[in-house]
PDB file of N, CA and C in Angstrom:
ATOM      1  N   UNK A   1     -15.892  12.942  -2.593  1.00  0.00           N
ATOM      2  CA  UNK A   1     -14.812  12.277  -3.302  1.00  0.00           C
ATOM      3  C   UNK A   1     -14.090  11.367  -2.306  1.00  0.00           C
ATOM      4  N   UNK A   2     -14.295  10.289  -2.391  1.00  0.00           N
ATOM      5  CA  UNK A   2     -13.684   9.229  -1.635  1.00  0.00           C
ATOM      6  C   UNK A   2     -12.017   9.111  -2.157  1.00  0.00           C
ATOM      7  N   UNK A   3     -11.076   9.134  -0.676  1.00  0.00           N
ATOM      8  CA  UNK A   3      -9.594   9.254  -1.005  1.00  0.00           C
ATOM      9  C   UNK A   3      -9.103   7.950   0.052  1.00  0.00           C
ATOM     10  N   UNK A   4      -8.420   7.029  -0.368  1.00  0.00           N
ATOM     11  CA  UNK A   4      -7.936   5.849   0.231  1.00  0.00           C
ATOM     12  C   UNK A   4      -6.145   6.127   0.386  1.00  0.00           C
ATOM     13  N   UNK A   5      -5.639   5.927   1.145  1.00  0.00           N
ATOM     14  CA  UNK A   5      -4.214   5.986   1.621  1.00  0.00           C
ATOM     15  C   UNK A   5      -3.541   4.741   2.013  1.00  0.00           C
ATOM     16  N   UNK A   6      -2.264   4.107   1.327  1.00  0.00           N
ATOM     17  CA  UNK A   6      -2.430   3.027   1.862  1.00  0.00           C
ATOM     18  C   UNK A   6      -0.697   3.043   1.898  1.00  0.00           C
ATOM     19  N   UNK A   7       0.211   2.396   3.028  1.00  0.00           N
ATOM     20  CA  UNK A   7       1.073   2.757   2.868  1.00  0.00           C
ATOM     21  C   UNK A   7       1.800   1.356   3.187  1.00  0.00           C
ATOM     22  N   UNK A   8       2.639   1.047   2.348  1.00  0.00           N
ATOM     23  CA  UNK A   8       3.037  -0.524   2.217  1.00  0.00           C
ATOM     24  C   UNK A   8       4.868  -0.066   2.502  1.00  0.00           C
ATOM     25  N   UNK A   9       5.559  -1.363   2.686  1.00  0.00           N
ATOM     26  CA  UNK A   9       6.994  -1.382   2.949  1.00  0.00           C
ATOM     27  C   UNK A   9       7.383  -1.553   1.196  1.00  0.00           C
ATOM     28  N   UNK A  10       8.366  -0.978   1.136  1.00  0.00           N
ATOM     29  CA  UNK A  10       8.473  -1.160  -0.645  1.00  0.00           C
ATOM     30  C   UNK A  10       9.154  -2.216  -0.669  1.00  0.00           C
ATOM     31  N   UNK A  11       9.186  -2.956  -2.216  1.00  0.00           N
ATOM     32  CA  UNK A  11       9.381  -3.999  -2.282  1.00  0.00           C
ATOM     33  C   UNK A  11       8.107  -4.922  -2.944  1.00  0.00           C
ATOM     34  N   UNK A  12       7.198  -4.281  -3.896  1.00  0.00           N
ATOM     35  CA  UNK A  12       6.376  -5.116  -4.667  1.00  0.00           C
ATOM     36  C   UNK A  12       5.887  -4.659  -5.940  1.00  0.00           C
ATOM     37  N   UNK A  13       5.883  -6.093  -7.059  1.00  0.00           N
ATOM     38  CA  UNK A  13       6.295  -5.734  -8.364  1.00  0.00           C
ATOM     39  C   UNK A  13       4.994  -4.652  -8.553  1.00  0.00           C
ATOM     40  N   UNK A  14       5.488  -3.858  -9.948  1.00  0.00           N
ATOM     41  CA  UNK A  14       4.599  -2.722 -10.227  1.00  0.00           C
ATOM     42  C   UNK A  14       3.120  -3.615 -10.228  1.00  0.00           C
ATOM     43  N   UNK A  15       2.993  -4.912 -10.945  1.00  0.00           N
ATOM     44  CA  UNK A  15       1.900  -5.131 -11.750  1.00  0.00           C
ATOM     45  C   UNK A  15       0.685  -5.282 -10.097  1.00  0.00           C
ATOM     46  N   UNK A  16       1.722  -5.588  -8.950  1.00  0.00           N
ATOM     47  CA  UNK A  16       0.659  -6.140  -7.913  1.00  0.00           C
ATOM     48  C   UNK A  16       0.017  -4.818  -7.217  1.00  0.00           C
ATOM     49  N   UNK A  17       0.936  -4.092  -7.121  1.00  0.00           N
ATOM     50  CA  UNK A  17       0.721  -2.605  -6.776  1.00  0.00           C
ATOM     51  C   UNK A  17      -0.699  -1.985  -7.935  1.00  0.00           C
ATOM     52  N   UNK A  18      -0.684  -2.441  -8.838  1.00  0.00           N
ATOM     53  CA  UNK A  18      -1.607  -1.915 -10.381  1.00  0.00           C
ATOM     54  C   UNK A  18      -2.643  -2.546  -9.814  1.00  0.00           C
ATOM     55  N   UNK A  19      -2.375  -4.187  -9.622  1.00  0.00           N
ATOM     56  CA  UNK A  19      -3.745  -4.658  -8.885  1.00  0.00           C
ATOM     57  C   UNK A  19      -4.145  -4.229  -7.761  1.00  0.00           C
ATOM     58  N   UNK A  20      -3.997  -3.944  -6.946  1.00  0.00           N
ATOM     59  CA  UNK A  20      -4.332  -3.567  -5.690  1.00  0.00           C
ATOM     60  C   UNK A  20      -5.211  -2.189  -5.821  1.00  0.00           C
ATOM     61  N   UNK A  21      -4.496  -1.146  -7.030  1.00  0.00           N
ATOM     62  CA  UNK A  21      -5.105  -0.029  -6.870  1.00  0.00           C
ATOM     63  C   UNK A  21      -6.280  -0.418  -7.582  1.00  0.00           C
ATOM     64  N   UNK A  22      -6.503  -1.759  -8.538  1.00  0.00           N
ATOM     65  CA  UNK A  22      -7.755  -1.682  -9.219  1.00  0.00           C
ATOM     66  C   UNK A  22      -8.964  -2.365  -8.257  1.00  0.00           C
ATOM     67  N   UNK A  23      -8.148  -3.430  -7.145  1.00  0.00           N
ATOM     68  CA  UNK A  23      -9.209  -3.941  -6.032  1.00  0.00           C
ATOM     69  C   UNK A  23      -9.923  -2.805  -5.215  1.00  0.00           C
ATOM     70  N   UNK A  24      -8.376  -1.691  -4.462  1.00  0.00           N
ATOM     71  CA  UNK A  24      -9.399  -0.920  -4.094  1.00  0.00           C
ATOM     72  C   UNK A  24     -10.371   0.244  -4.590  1.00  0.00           C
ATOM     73  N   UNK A  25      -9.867   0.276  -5.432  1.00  0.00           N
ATOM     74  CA  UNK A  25     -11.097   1.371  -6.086  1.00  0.00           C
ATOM     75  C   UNK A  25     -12.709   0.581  -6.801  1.00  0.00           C
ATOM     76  N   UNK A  26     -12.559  -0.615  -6.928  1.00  0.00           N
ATOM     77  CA  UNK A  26     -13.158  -1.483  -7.343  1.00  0.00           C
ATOM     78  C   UNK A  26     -14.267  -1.279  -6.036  1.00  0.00           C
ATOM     79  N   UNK A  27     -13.394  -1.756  -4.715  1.00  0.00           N
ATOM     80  CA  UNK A  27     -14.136  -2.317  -3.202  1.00  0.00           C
ATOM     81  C   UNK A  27     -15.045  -0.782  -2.935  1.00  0.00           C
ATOM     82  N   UNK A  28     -13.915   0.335  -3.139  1.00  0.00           N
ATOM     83  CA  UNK A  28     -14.790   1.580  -2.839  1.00  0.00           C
ATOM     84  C   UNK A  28     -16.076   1.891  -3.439  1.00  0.00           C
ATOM     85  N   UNK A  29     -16.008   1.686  -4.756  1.00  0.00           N
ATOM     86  CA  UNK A  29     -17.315   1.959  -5.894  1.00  0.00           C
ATOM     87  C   UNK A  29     -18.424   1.053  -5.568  1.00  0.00           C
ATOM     88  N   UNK A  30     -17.901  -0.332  -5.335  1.00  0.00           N
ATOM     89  CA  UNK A  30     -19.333  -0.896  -4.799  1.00  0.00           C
ATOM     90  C   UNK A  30     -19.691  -0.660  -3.763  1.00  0.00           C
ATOM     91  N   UNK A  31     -18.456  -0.820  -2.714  1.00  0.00           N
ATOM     92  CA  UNK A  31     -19.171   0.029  -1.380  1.00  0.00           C
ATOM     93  C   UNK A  31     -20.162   1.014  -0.947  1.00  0.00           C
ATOM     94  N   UNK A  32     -19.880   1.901  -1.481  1.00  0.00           N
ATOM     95  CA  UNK A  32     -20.187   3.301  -1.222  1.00  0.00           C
ATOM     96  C   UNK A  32     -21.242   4.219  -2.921  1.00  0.00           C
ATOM     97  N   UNK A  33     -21.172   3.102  -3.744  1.00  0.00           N
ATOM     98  CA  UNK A  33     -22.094   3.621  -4.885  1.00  0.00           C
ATOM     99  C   UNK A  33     -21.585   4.792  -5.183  1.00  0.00           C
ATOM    100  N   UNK A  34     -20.290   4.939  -5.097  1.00  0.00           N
ATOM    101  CA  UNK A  34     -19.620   6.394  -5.714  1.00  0.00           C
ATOM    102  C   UNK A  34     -19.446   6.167  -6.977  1.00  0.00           C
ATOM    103  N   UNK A  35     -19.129   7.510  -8.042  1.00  0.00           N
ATOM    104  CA  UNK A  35     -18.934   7.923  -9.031  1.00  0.00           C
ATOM    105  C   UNK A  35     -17.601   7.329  -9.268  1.00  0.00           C
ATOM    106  N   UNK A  36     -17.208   6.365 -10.287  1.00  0.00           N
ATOM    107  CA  UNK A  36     -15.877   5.873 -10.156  1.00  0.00           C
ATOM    108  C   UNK A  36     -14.897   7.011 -10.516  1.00  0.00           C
ATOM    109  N   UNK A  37     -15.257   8.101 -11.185  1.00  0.00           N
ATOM    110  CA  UNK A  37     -14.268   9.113 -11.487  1.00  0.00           C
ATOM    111  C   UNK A  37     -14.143  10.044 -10.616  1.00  0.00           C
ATOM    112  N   UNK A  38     -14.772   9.910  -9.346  1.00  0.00           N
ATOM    113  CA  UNK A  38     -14.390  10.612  -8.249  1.00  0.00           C
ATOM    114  C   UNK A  38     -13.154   9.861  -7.206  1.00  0.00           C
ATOM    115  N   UNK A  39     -12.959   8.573  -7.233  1.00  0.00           N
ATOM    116  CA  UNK A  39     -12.393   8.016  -6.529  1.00  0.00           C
ATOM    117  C   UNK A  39     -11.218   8.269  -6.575  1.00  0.00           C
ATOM    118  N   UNK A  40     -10.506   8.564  -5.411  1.00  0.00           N
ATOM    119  CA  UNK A  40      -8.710   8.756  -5.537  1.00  0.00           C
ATOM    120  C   UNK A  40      -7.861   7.737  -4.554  1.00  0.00           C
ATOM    121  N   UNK A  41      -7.252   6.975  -4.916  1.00  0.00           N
ATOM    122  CA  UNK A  41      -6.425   5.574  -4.468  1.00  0.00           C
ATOM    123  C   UNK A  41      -5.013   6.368  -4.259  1.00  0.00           C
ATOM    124  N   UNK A  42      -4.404   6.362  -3.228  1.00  0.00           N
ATOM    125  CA  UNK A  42      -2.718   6.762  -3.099  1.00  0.00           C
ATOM    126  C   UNK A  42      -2.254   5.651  -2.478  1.00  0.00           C
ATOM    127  N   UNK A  43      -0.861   5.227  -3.102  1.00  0.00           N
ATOM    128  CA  UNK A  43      -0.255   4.480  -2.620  1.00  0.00           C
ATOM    129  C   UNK A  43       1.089   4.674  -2.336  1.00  0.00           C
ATOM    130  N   UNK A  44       1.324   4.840  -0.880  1.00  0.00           N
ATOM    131  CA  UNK A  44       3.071   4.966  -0.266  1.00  0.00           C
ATOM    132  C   UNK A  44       3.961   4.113  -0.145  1.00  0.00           C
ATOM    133  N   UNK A  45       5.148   3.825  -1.006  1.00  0.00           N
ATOM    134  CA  UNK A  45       5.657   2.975  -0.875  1.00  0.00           C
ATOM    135  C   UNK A  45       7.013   3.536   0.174  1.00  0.00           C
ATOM    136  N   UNK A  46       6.936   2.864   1.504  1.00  0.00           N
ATOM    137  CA  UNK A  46       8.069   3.242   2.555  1.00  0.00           C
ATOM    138  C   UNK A  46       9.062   2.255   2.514  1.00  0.00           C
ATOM    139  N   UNK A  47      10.677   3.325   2.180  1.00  0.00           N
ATOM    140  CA  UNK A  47      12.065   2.378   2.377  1.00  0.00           C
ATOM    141  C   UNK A  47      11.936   1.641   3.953  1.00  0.00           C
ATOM    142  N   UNK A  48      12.455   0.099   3.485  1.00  0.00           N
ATOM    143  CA  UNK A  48      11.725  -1.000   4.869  1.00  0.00           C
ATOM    144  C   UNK A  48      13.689  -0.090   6.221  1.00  0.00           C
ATOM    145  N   UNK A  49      13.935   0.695   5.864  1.00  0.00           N
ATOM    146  CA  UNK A  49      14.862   1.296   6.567  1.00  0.00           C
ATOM    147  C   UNK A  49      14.524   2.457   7.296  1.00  0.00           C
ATOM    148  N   UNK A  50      12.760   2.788   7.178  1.00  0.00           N
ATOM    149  CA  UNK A  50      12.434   3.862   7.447  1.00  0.00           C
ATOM    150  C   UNK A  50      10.360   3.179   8.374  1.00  0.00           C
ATOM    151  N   UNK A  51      10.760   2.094   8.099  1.00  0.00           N
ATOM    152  CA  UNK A  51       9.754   1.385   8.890  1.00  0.00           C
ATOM    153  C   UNK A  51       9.583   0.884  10.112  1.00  0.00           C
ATOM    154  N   UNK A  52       9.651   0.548  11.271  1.00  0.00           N
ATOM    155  CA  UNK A  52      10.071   0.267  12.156  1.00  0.00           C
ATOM    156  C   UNK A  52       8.285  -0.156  13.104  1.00  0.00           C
ATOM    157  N   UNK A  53       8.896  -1.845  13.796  1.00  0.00           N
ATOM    158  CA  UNK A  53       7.746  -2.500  14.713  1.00  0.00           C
ATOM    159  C   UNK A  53       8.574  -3.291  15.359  1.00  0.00           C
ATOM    160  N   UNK A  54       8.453  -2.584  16.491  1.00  0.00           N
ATOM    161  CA  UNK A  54       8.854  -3.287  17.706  1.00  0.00           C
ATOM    162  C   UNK A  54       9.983  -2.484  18.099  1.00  0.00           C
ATOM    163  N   UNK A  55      10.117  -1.334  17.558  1.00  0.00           N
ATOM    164  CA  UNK A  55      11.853  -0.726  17.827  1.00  0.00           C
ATOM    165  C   UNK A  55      12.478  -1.181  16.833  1.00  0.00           C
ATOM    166  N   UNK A  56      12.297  -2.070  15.777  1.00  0.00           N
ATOM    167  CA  UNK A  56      13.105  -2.638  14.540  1.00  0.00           C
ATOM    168  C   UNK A  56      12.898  -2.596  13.591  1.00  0.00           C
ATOM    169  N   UNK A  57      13.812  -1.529  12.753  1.00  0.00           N
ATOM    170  CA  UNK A  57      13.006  -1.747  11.236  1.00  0.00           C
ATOM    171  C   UNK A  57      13.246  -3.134  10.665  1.00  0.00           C
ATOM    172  N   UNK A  58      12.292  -2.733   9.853  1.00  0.00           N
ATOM    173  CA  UNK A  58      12.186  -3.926   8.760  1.00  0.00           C
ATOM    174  C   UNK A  58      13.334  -4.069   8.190  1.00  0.00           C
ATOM    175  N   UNK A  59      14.336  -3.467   7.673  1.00  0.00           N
ATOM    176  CA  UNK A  59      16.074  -3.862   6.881  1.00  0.00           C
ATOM    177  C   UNK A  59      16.270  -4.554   8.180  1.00  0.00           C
ATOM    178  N   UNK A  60      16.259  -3.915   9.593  1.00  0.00           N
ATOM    179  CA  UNK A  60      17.033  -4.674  10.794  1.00  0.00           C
ATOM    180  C   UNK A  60      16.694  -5.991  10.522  1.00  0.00           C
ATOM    181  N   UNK A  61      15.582  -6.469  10.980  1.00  0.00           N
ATOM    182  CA  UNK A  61      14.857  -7.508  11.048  1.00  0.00           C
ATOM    183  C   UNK A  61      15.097  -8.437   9.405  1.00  0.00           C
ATOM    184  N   UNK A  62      14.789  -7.873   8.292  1.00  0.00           N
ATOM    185  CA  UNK A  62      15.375  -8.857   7.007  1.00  0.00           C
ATOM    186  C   UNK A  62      17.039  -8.854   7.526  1.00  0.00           C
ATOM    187  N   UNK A  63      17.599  -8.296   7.673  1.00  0.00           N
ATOM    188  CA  UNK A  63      19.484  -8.414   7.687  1.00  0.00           C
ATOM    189  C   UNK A  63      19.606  -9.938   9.003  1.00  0.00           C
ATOM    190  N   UNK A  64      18.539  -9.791  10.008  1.00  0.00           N
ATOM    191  CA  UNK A  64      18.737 -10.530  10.916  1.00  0.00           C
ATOM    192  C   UNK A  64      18.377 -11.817  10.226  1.00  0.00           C
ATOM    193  N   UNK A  65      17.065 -11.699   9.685  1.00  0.00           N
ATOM    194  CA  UNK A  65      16.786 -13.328   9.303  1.00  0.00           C
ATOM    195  C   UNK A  65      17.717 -13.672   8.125  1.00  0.00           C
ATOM    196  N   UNK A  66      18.474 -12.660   7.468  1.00  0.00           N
ATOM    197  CA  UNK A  66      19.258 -13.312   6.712  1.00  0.00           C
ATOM    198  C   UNK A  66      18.579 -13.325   4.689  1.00  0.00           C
ATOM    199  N   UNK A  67      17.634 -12.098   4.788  1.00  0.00           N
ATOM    200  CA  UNK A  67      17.119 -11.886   3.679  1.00  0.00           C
ATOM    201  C   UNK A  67      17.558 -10.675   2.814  1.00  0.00           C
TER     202      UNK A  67
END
C-alpha cells in the first residue's frame, strides 16, 4: 500500500489542495502500477507560524515583506 506525505505551509484554496491529491495519486498509480484503492495521499497543512527556514518563520518573513 503506497502512503505519500506531503506537508505544505497553509494557505491554499481547498480546490488546489483536491488537485494535488488527484495529481499525486494519479503520478503514484502510473508509477508504480498499484491498485488505485490501495493508495493513501496525506496532506499537512502547517500554521506558516510554526514553519521556520533560515531561523525565520514564514509569518516572520510575510510580516517583513509586508504580506
Amino acid at each position: 500500500m503506497p502512503l505519500v506525505e506531503i506537508s505544505l505551509s497553509e494557505g491554499r484554496r481547498p480546490e488546489d489542495l483536491r488537485h494535488l491529491l488527484h495529481q499525486v495519486h494519479e503520478a503514484v498509480r502510473d508509477s508504480l502500477d498499484a491498485n488505485p484503492q490501495s493508495i493513501r495521499v496525506i496532506v499537512r497543512e502547517v500554521p506558516r507560524s510554526l514553519w521556520a527556514a533560515g531561523d525565520v518563520t514564514l509569518a516572520e518573513r510575510d510580516a517583513k515583506e509586508g504580506r
